[in-house]
N, C-alpha and C. Protein backbone atom coordinates (compact mmCIF):
# COMPACT_ATOMS: atom_id res chain seq x y z
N UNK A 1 11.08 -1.38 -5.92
CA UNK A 1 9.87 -1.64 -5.16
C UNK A 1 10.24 -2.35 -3.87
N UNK A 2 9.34 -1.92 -2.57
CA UNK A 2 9.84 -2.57 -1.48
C UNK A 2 8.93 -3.82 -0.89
N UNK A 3 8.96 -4.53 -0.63
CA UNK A 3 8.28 -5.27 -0.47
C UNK A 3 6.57 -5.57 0.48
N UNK A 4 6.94 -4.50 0.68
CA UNK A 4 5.03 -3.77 1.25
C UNK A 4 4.62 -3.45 0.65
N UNK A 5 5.17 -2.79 -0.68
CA UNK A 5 4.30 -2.19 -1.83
C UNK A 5 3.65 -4.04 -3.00
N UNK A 6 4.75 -4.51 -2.93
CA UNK A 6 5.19 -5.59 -3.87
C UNK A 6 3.66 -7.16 -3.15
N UNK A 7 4.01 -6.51 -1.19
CA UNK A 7 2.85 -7.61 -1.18
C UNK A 7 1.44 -7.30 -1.13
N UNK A 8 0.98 -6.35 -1.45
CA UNK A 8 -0.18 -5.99 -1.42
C UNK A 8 -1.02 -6.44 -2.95
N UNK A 9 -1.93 -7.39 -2.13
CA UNK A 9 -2.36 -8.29 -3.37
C UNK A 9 -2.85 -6.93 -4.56
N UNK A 10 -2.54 -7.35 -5.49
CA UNK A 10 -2.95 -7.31 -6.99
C UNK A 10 -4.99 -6.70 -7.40
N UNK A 11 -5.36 -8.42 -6.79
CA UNK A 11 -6.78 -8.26 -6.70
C UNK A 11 -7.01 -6.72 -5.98
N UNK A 12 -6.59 -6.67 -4.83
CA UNK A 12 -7.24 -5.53 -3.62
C UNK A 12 -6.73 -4.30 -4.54
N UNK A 13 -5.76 -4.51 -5.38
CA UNK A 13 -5.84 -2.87 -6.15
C UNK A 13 -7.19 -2.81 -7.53
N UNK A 14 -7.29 -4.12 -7.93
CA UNK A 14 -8.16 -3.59 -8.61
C UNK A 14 -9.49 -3.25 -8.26
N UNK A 15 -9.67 -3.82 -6.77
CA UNK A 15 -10.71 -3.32 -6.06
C UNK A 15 -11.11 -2.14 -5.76
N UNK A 16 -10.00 -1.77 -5.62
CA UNK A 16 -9.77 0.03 -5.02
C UNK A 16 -10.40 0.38 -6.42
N UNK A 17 -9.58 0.07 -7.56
CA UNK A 17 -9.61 0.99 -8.56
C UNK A 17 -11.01 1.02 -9.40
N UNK A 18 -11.72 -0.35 -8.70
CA UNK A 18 -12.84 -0.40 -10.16
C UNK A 18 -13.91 -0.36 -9.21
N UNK A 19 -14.16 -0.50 -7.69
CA UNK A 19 -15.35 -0.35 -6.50
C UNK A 19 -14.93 0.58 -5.54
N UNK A 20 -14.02 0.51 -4.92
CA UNK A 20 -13.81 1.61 -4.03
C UNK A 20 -13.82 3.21 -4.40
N UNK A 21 -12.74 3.31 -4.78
CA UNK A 21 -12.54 4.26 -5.31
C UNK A 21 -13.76 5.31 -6.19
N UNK A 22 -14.59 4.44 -6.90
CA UNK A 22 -15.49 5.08 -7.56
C UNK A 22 -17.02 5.49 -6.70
N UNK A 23 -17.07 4.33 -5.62
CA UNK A 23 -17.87 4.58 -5.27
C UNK A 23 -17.72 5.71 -4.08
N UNK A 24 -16.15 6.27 -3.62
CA UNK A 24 -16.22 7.46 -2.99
C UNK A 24 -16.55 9.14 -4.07
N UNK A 25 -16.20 8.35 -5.05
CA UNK A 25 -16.52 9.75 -6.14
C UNK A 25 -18.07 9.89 -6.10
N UNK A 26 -18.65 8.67 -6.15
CA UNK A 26 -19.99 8.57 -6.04
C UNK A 26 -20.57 9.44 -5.13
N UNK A 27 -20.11 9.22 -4.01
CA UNK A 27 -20.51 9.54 -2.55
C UNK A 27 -20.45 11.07 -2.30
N UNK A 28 -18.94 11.25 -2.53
CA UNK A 28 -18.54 13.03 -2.37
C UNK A 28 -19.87 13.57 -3.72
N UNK A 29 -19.87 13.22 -4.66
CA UNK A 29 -20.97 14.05 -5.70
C UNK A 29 -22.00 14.43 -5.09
N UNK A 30 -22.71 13.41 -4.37
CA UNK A 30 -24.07 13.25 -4.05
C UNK A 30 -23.88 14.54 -2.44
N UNK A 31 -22.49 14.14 -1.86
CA UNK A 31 -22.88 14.71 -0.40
C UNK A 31 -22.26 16.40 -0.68
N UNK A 32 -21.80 16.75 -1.91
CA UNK A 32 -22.09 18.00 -2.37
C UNK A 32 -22.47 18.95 -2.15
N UNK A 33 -23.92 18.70 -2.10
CA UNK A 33 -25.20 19.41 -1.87
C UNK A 33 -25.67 19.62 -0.31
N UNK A 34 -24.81 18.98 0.60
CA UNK A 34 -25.25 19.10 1.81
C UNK A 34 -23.99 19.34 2.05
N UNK A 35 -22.95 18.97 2.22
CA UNK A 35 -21.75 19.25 2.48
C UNK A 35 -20.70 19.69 2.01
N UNK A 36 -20.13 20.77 0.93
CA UNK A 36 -19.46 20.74 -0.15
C UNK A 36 -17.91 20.86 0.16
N UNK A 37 -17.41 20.41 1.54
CA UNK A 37 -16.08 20.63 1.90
C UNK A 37 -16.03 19.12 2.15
N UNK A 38 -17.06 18.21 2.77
CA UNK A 38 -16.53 16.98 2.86
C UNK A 38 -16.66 16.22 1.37
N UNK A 39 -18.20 16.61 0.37
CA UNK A 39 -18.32 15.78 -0.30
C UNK A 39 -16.95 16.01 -1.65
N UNK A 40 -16.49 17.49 -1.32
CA UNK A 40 -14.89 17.19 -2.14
C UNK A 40 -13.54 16.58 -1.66
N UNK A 41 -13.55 16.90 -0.34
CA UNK A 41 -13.39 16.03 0.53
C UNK A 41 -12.95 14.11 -0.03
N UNK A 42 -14.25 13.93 -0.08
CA UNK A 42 -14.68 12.84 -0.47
C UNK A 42 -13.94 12.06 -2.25
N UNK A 43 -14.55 13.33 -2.88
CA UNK A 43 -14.14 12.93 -4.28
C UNK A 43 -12.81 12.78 -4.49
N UNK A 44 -11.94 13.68 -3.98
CA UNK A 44 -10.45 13.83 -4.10
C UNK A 44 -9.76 12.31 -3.81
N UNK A 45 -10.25 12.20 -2.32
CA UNK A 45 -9.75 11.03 -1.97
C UNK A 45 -10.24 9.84 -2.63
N UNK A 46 -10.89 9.53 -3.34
CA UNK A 46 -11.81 8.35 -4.33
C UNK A 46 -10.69 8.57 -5.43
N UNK A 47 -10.80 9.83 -5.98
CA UNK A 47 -10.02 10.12 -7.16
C UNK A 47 -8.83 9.31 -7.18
N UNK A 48 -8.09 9.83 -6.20
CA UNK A 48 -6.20 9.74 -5.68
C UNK A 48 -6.43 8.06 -5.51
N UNK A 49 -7.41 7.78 -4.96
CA UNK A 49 -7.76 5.60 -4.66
C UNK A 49 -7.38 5.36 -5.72
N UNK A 50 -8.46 6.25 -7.00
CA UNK A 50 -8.15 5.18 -8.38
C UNK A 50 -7.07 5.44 -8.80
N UNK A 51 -6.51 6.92 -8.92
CA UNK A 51 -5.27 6.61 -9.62
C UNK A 51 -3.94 6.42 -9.16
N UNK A 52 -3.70 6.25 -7.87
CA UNK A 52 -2.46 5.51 -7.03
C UNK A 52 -2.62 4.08 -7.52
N UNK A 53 -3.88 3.23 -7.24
CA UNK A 53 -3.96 1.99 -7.07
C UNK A 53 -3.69 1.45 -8.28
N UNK A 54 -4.39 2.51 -9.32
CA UNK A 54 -4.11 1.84 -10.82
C UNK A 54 -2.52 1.99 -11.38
N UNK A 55 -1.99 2.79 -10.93
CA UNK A 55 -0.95 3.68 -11.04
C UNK A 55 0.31 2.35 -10.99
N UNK A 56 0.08 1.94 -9.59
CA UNK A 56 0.62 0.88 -8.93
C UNK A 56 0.11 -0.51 -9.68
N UNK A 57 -0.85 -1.01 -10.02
CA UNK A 57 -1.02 -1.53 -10.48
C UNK A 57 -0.44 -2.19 -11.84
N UNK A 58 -0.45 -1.22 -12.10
CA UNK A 58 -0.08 -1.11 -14.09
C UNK A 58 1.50 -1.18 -14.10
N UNK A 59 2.69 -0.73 -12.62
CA UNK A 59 3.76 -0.93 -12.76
C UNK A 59 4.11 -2.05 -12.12
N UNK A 60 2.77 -3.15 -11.26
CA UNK A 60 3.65 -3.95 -10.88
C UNK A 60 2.84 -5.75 -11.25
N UNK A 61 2.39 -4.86 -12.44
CA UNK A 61 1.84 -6.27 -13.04
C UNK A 61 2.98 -7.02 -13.86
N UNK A 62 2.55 -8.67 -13.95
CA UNK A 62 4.16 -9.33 -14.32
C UNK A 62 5.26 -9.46 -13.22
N UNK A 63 4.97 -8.78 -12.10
CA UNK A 63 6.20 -9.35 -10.96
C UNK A 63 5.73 -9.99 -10.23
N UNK A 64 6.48 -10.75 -9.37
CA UNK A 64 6.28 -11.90 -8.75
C UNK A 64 5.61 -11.15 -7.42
N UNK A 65 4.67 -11.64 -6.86
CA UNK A 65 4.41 -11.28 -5.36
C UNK A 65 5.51 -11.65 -4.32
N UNK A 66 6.10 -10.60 -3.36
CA UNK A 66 6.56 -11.30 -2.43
C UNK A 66 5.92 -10.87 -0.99
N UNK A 67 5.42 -12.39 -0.07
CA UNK A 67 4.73 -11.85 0.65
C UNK A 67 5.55 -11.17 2.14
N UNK A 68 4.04 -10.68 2.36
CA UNK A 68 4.67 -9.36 3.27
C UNK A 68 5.45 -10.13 4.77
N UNK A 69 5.29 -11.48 5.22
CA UNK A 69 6.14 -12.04 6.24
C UNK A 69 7.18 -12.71 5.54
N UNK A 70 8.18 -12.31 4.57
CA UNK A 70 9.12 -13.14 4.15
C UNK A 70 10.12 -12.97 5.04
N UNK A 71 11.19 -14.46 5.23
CA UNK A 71 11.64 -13.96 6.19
C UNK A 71 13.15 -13.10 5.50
N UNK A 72 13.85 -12.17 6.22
CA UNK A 72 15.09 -11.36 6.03
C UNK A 72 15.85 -12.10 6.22
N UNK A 73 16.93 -12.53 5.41
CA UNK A 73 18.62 -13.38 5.33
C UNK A 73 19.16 -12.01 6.09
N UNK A 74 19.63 -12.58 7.50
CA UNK A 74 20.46 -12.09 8.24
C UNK A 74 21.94 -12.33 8.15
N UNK A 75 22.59 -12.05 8.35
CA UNK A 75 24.16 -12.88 9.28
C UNK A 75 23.79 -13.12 10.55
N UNK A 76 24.80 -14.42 10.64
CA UNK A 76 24.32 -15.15 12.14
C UNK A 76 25.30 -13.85 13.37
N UNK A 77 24.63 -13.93 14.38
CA UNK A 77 25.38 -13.22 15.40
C UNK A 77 26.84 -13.34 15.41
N UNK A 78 27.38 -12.16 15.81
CA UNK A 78 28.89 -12.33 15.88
C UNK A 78 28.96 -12.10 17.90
N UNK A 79 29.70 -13.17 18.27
CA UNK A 79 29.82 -12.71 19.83
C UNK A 79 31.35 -12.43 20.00
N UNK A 80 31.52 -11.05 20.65
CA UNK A 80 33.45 -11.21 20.81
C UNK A 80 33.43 -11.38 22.60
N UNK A 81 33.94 -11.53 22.75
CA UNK A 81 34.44 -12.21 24.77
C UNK A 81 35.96 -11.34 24.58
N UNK A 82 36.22 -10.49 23.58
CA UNK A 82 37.45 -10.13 23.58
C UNK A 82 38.29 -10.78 24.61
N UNK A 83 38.96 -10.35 25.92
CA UNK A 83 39.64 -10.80 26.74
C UNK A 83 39.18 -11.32 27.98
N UNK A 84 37.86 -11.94 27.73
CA UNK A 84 37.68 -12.48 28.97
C UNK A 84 38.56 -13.46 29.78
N UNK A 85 38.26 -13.32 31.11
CA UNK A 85 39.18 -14.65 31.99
C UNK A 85 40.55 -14.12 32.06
N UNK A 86 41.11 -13.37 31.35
CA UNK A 86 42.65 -13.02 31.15
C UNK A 86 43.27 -11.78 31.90
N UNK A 87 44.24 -12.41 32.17
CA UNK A 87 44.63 -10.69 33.52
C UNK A 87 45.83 -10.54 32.92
């Protein structure tokens, strides 16, 4: 797991998975009847919300959050001057 996946709070997936998500299934059903390319459109993408988010969810429950500005352990700069000053 990389750590963009790892900081994306927990809560906000179960959001997706138990309000968002359902309420685009909601939405595409209903807009169906007037629209039947967006309101599947619609459902697909609600669908794929819940089950990525839960998906993700369920594999990254029990790990530690790490947040998304942590900083990266670099090595300190290397400077070479190879032969400067020298003739």
């Amino acid at each position: 797991m990389n750590p963009t996946t790892q900081g994306k709070s927990q809560l906000i997936r179960l959001l997706d998975v138990f309000v968002i998500g359902p309420l685009m299934v909601y939405g595409g059903v209903n807009l169906a009847g007037k629209s039947p390319v967006l309101g599947l459109a619609l459902g697909v993408f609600g669908a794929s919300t819940v089950y990525f988010n839960g998906r993700n969810w369920l594999a990254l429950r029990g790990t530690p959050e790490v947040p998304l500005a942590a900083p990266v352990p670099t090595a300190p700069p290397v400077i070479d001057l190879g032969r400067v000053g020298v003739r």
